[in-house]
PDB file of N, CA and C in Angstrom:
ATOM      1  N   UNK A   1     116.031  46.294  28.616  1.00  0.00           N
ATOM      2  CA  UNK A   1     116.256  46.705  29.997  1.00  0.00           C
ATOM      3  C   UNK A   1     116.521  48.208  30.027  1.00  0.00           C
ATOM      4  N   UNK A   2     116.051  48.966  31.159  1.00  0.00           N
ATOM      5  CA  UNK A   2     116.172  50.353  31.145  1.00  0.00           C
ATOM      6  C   UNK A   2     117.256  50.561  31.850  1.00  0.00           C
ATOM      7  N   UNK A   3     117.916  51.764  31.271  1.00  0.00           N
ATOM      8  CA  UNK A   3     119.375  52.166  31.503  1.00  0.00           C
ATOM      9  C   UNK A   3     118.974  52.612  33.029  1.00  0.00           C
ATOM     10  N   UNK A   4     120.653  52.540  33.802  1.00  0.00           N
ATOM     11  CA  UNK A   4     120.814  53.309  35.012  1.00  0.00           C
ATOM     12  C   UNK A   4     120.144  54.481  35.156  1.00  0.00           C
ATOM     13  N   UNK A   5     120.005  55.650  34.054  1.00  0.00           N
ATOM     14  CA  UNK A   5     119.772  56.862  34.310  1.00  0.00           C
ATOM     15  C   UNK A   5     118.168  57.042  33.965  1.00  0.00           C
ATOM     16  N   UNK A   6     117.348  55.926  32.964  1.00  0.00           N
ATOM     17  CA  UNK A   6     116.513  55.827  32.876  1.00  0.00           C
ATOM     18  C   UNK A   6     115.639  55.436  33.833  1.00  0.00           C
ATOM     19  N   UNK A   7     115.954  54.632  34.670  1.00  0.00           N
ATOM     20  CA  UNK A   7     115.490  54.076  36.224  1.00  0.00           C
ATOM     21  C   UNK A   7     115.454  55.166  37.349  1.00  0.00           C
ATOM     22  N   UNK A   8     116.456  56.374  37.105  1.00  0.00           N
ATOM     23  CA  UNK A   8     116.821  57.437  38.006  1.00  0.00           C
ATOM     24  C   UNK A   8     115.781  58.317  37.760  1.00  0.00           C
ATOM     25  N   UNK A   9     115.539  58.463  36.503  1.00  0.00           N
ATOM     26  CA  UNK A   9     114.087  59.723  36.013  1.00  0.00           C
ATOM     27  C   UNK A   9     113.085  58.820  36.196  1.00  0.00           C
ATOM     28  N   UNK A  10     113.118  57.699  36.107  1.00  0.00           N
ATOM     29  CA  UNK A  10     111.299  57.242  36.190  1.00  0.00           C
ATOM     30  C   UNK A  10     111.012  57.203  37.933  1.00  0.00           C
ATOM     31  N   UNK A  11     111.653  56.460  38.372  1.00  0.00           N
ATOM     32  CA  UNK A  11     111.545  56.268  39.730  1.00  0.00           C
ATOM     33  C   UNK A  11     111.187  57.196  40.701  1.00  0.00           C
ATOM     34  N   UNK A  12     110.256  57.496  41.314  1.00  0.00           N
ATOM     35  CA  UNK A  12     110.055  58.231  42.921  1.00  0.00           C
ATOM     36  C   UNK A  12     110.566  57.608  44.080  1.00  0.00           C
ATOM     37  N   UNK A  13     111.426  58.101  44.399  1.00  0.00           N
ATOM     38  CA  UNK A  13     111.576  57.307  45.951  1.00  0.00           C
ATOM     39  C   UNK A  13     110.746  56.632  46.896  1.00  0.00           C
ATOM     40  N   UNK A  14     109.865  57.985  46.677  1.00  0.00           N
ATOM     41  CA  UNK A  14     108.942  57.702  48.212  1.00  0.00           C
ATOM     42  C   UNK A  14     108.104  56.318  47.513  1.00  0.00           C
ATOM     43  N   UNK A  15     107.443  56.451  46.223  1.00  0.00           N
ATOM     44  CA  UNK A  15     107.131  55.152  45.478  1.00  0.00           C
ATOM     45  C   UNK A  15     107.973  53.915  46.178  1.00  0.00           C
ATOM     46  N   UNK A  16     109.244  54.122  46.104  1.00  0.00           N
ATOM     47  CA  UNK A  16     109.709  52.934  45.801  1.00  0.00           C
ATOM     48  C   UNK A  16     110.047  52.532  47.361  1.00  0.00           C
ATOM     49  N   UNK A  17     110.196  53.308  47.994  1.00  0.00           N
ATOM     50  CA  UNK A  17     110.003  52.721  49.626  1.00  0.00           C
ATOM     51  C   UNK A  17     109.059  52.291  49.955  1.00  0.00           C
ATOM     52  N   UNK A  18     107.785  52.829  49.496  1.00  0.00           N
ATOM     53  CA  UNK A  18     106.361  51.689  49.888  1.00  0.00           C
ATOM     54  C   UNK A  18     106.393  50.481  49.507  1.00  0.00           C
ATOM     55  N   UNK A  19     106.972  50.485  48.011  1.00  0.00           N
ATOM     56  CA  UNK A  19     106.956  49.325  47.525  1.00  0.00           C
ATOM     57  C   UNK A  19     108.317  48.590  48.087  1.00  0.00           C
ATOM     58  N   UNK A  20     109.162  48.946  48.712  1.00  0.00           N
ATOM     59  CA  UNK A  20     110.073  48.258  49.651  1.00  0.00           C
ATOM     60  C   UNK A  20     109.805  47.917  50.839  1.00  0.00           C
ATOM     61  N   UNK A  21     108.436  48.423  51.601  1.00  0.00           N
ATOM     62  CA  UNK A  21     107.970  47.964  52.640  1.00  0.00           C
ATOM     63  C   UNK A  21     108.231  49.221  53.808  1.00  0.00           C
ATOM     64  N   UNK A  22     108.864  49.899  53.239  1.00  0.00           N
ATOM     65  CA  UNK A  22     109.396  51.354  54.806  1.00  0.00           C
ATOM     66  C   UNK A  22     108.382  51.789  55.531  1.00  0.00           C
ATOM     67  N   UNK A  23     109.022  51.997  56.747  1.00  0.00           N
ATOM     68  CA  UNK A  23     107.768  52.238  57.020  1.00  0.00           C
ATOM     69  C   UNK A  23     107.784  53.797  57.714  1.00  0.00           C
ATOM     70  N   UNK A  24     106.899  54.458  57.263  1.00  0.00           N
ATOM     71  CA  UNK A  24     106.701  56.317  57.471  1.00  0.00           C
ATOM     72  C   UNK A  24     105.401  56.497  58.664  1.00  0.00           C
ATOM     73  N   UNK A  25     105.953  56.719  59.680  1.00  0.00           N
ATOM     74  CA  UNK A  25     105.032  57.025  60.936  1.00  0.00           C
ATOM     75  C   UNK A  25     104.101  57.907  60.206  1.00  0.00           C
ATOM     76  N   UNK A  26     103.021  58.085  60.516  1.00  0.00           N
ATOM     77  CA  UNK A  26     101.980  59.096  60.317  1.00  0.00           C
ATOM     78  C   UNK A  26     102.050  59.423  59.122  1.00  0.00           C
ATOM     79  N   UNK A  27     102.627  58.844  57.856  1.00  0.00           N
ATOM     80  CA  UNK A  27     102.327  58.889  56.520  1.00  0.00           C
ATOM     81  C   UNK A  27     103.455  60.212  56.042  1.00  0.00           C
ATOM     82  N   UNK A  28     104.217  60.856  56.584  1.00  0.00           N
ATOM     83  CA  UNK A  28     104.767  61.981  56.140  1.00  0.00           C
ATOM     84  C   UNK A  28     105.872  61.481  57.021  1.00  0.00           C
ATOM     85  N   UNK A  29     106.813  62.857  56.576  1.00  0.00           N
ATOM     86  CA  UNK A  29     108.329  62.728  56.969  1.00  0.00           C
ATOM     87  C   UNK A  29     109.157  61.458  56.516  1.00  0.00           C
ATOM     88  N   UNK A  30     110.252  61.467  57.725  1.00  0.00           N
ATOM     89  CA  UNK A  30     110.935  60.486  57.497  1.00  0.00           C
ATOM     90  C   UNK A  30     110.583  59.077  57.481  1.00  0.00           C
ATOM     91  N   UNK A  31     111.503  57.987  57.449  1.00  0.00           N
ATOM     92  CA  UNK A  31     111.338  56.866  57.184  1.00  0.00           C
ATOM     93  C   UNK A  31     111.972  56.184  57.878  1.00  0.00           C
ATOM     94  N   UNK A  32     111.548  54.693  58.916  1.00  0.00           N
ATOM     95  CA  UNK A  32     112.343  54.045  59.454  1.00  0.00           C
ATOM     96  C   UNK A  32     113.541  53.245  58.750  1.00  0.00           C
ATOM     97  N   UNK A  33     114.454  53.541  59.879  1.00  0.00           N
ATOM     98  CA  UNK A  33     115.464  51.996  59.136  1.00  0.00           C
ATOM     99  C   UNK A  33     114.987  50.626  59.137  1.00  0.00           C
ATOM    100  N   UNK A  34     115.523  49.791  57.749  1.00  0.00           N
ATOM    101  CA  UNK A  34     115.038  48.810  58.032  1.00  0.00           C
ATOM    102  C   UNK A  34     116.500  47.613  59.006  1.00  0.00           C
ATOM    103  N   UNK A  35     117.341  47.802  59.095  1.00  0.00           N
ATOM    104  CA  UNK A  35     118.409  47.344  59.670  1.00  0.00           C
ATOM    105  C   UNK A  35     118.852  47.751  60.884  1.00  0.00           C
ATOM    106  N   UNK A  36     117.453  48.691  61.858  1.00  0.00           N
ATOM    107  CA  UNK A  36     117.771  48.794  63.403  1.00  0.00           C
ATOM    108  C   UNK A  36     116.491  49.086  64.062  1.00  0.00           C
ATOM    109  N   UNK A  37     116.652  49.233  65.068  1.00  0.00           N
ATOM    110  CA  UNK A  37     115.268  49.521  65.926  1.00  0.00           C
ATOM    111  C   UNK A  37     115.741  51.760  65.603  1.00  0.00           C
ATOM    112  N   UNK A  38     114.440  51.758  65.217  1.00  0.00           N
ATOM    113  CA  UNK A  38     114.620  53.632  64.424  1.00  0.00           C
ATOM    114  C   UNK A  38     113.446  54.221  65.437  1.00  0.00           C
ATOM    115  N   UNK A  39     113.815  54.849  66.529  1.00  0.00           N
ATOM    116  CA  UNK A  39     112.722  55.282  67.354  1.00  0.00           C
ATOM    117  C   UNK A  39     111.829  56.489  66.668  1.00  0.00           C
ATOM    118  N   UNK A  40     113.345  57.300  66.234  1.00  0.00           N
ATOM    119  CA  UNK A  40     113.078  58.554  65.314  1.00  0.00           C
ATOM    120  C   UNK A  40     113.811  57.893  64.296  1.00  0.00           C
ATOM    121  N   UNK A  41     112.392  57.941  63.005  1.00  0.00           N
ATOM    122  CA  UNK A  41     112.843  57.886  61.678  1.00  0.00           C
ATOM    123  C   UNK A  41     114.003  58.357  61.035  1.00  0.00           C
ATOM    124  N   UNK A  42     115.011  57.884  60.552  1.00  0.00           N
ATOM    125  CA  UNK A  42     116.115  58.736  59.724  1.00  0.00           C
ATOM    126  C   UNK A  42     116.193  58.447  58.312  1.00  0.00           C
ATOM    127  N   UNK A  43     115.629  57.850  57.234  1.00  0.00           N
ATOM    128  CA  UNK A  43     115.834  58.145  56.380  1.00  0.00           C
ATOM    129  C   UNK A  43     114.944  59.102  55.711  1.00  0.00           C
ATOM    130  N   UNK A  44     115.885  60.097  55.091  1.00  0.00           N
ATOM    131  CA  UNK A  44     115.014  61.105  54.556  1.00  0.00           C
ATOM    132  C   UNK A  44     114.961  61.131  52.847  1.00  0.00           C
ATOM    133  N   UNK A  45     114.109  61.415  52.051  1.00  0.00           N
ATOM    134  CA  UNK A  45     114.095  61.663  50.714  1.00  0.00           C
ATOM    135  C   UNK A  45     113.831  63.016  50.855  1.00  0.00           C
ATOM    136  N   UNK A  46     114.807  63.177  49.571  1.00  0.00           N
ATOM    137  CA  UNK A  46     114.653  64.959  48.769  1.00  0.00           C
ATOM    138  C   UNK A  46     114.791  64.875  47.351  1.00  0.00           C
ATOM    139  N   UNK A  47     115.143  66.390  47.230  1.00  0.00           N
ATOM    140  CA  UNK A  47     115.398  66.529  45.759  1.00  0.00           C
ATOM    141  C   UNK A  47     113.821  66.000  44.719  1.00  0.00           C
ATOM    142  N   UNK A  48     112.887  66.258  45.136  1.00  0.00           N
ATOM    143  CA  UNK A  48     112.148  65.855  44.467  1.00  0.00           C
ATOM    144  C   UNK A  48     112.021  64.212  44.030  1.00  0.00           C
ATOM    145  N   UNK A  49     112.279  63.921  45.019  1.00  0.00           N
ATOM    146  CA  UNK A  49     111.949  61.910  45.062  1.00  0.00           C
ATOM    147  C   UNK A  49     113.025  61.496  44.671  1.00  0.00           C
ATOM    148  N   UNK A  50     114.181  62.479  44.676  1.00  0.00           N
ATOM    149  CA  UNK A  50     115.151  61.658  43.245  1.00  0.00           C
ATOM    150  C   UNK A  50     116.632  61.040  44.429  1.00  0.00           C
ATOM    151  N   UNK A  51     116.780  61.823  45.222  1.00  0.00           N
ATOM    152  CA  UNK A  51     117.627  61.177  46.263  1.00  0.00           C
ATOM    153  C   UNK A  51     117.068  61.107  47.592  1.00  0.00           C
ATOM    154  N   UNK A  52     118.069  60.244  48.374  1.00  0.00           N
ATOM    155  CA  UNK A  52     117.990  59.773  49.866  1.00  0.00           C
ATOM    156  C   UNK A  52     119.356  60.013  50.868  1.00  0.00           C
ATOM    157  N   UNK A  53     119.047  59.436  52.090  1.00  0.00           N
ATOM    158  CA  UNK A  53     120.207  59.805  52.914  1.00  0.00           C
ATOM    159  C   UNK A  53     119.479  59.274  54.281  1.00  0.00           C
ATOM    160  N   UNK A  54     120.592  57.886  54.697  1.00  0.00           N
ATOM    161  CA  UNK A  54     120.066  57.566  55.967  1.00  0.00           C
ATOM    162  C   UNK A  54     120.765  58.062  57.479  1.00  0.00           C
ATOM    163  N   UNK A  55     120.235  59.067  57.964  1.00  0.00           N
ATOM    164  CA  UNK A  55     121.065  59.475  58.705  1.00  0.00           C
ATOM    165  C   UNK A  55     121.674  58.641  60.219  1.00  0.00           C
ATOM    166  N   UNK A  56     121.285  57.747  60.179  1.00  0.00           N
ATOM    167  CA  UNK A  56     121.847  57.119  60.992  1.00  0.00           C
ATOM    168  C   UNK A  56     122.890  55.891  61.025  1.00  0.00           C
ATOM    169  N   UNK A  57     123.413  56.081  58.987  1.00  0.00           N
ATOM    170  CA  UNK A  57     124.342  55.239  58.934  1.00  0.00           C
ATOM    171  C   UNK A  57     125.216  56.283  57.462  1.00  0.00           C
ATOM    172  N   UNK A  58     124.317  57.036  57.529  1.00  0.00           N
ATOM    173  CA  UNK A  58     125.284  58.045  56.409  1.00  0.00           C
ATOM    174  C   UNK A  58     125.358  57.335  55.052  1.00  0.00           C
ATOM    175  N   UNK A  59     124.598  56.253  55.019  1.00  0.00           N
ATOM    176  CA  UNK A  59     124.417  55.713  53.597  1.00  0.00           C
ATOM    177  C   UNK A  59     123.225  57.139  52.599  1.00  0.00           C
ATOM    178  N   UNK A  60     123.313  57.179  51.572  1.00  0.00           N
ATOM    179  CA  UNK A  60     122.129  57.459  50.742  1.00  0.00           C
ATOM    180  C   UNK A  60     122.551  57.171  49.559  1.00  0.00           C
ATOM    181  N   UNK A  61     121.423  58.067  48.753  1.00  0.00           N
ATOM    182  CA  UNK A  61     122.066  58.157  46.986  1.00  0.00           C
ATOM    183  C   UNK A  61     120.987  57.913  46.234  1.00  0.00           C
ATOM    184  N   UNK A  62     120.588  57.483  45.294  1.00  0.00           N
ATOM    185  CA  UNK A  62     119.473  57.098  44.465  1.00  0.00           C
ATOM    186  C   UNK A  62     118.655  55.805  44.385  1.00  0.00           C
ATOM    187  N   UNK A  63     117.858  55.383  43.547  1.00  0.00           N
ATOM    188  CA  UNK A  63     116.799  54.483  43.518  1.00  0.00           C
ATOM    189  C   UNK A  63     117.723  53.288  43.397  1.00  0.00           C
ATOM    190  N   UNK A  64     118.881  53.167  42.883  1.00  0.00           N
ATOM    191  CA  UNK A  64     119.758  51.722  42.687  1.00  0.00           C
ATOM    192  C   UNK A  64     120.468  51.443  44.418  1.00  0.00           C
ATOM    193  N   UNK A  65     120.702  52.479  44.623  1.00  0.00           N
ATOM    194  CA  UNK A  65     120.742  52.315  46.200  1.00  0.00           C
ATOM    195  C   UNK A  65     120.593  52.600  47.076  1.00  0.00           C
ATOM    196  N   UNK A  66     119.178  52.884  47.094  1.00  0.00           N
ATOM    197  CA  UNK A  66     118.020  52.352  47.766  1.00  0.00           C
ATOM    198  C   UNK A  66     118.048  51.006  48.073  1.00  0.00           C
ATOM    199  N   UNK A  67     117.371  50.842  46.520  1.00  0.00           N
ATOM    200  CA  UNK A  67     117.164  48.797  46.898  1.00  0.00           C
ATOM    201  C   UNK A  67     118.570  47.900  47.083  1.00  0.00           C
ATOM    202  N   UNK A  68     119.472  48.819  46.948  1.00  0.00           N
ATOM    203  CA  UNK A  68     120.745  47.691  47.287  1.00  0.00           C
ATOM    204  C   UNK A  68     120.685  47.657  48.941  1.00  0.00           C
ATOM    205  N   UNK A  69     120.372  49.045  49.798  1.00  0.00           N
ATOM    206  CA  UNK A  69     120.626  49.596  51.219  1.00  0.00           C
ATOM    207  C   UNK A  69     119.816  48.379  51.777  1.00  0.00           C
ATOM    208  N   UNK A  70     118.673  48.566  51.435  1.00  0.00           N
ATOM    209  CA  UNK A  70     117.290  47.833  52.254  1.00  0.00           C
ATOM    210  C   UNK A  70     116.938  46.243  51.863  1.00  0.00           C
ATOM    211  N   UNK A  71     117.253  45.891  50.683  1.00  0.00           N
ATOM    212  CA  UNK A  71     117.409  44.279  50.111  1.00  0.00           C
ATOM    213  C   UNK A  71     118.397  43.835  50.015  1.00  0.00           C
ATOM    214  N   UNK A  72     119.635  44.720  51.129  1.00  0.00           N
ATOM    215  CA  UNK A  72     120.882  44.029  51.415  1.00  0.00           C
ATOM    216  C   UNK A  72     121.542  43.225  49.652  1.00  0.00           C
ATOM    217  N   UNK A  73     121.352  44.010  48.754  1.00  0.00           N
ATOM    218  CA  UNK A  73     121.837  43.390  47.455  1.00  0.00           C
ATOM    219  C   UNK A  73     122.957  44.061  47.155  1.00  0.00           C
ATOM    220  N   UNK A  74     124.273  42.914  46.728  1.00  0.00           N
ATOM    221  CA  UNK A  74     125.738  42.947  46.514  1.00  0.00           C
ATOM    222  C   UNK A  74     125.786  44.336  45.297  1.00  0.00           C
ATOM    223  N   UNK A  75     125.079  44.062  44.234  1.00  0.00           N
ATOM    224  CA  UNK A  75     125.742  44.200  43.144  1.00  0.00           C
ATOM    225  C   UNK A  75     124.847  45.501  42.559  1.00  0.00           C
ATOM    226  N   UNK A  76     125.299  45.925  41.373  1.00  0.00           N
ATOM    227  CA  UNK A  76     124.302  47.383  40.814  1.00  0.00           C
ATOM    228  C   UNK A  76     123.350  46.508  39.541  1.00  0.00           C
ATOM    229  N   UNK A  77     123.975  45.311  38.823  1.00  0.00           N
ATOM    230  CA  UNK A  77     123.059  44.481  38.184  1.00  0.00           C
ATOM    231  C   UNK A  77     121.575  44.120  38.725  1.00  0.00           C
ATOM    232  N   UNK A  78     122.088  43.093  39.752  1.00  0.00           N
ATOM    233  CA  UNK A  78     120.712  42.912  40.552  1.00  0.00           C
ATOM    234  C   UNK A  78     120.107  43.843  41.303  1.00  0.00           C
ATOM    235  N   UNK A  79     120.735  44.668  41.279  1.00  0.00           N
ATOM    236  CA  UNK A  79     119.747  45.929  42.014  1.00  0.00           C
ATOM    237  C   UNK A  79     118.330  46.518  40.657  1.00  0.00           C
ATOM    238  N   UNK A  80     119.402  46.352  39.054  1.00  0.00           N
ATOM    239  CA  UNK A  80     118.727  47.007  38.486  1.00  0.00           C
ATOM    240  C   UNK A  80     117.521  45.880  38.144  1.00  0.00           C
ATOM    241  N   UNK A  81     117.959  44.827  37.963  1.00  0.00           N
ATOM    242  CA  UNK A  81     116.979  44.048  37.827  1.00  0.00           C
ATOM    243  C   UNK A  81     115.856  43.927  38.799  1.00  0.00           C
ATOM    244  N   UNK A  82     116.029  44.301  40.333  1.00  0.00           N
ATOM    245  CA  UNK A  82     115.041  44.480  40.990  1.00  0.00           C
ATOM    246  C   UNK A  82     114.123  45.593  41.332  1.00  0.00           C
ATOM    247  N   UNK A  83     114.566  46.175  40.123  1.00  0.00           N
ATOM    248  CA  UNK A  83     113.724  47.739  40.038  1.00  0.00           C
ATOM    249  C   UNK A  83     112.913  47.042  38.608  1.00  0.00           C
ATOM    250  N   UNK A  84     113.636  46.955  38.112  1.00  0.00           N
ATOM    251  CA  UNK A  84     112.860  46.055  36.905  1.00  0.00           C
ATOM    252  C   UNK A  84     111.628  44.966  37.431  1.00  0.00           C
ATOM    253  N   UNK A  85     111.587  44.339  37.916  1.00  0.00           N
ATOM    254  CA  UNK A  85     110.397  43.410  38.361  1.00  0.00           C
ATOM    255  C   UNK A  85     109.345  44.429  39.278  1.00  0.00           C
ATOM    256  N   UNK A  86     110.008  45.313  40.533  1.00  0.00           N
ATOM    257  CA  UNK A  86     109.275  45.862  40.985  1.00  0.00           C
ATOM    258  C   UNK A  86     108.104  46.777  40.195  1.00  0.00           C
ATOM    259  N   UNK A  87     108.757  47.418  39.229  1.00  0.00           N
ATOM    260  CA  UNK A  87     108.486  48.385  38.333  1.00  0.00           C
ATOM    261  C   UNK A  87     107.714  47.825  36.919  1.00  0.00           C
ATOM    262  N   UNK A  88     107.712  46.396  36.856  1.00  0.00           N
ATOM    263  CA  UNK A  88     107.426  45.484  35.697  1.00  0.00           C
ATOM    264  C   UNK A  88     107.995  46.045  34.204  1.00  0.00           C
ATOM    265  N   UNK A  89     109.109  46.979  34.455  1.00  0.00           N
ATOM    266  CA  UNK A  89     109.913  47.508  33.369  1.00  0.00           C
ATOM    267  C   UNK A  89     110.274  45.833  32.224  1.00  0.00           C
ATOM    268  N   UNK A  90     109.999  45.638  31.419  1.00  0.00           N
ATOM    269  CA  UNK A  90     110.274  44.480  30.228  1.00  0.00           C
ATOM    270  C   UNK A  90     111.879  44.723  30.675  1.00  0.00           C
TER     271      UNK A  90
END
């Protein structure tokens, strides 16, 4: 299994929001929420894919939570494991 920080360097955000289903009006910018009606997109990625920040709930942070934010998942285990299947990481 690949370490926390190993998941942090492989991972692209914007990757991993497609593959979370987000959805990006007109292919650029921001990103809708998936937990409200988002007229104007607020989640934004920076830092070179490597962080996030939803501005309309002040959540962000990296690829482990990400998929915890949007697959509503408890824990940082199953988060990593669901970067693992997404990612088909062994």
């Amino acid at each position: 299994m690949a370490s926390i920080r190993e998941l942090k360097q492989r991972i692209d955000l914007h990757d991993l929001a497609e593959k979370l289903g987000l959805e990006r009006p007109g292919g650029t910018g921001n990103y809708k929420s998936p937990h409200h009606a988002d007229k104007n997109p607020s989640i934004s990625i920076f830092d070179a894919g490597k962080a996030w920040k939803d501005f309309s709930s002040e959540n962000g942070g990296d690829c482990i939570s990400l998929v915890r934010f949007v697959e509503e998942i408890d824990n940082v285990p199953d988060a990593m494991r669901r970067l693992h299947e997404l990612y088909s990481i062994p």
